[in-house]
Protein backbone atom coordinates (compact mmCIF):
# COMPACT_ATOMS: atom_id res chain seq x y z
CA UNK A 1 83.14 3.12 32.46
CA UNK A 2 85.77 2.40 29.87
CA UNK A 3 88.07 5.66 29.50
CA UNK A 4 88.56 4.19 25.67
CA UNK A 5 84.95 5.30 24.73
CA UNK A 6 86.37 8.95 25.14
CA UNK A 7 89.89 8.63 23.03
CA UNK A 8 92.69 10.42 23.45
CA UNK A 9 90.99 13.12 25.39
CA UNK A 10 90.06 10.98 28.34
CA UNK A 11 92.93 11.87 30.62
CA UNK A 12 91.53 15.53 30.75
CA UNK A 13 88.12 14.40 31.76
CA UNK A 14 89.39 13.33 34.74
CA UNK A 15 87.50 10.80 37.47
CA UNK A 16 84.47 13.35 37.96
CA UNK A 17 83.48 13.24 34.64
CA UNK A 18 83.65 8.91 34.76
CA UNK A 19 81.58 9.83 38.19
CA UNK A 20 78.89 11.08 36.35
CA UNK A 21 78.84 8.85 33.82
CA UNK A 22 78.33 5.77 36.44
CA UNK A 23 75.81 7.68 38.47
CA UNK A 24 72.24 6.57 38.03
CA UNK A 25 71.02 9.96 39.09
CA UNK A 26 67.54 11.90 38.69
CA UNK A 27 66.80 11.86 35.26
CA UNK A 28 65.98 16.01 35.96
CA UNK A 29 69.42 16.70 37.97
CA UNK A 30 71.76 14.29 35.11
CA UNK A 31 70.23 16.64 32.39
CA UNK A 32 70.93 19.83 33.61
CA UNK A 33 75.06 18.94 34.68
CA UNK A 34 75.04 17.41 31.20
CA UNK A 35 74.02 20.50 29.68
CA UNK A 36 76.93 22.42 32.15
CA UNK A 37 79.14 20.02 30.56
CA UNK A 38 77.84 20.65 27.22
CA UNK A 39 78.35 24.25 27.60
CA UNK A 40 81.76 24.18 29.16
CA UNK A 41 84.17 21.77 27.60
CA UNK A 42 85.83 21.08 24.86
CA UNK A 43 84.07 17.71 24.52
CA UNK A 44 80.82 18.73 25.16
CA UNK A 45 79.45 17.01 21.82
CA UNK A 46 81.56 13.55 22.35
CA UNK A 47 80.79 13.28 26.11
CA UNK A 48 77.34 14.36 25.36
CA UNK A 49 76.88 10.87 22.82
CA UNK A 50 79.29 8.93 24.98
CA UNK A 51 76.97 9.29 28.14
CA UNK A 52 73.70 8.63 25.98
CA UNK A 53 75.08 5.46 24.68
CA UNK A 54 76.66 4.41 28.08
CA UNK A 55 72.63 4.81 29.74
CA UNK A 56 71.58 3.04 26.81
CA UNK A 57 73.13 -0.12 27.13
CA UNK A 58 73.16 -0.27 30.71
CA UNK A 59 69.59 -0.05 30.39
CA UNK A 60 70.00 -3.45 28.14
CA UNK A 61 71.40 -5.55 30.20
């Protein structure tokens, strides 16, 4: 995962957040630690659309 996609803000992600991102977890357990991310951080509408768009175009290669 490029740390670029999340800006200036990506050193306070930290490597569990980039974790998450490069897990290909169960589609039921990813939703509900995006939505505790969503709730919880500052970033919760940026990560939320980074993550979606990282799944998306892993999916096209």
């Amino acid at each position: 995962m490029n740390a670029d996609l999340f800006g200036a803000d990506a050193p306070e992600l930290g490597n569990f957040v980039n974790k998450i991102v490069e897990w290909d977890v169960v589609v039921g357990f990813e939703a509900e630690l995006l939505v505790r991310i969503h709730d919880h951080s500052p970033l919760q509408t940026n990560l939320y659309r980074n993550v979606n768009i990282s799944r998306t175009l892993r999916s096209l290669d």
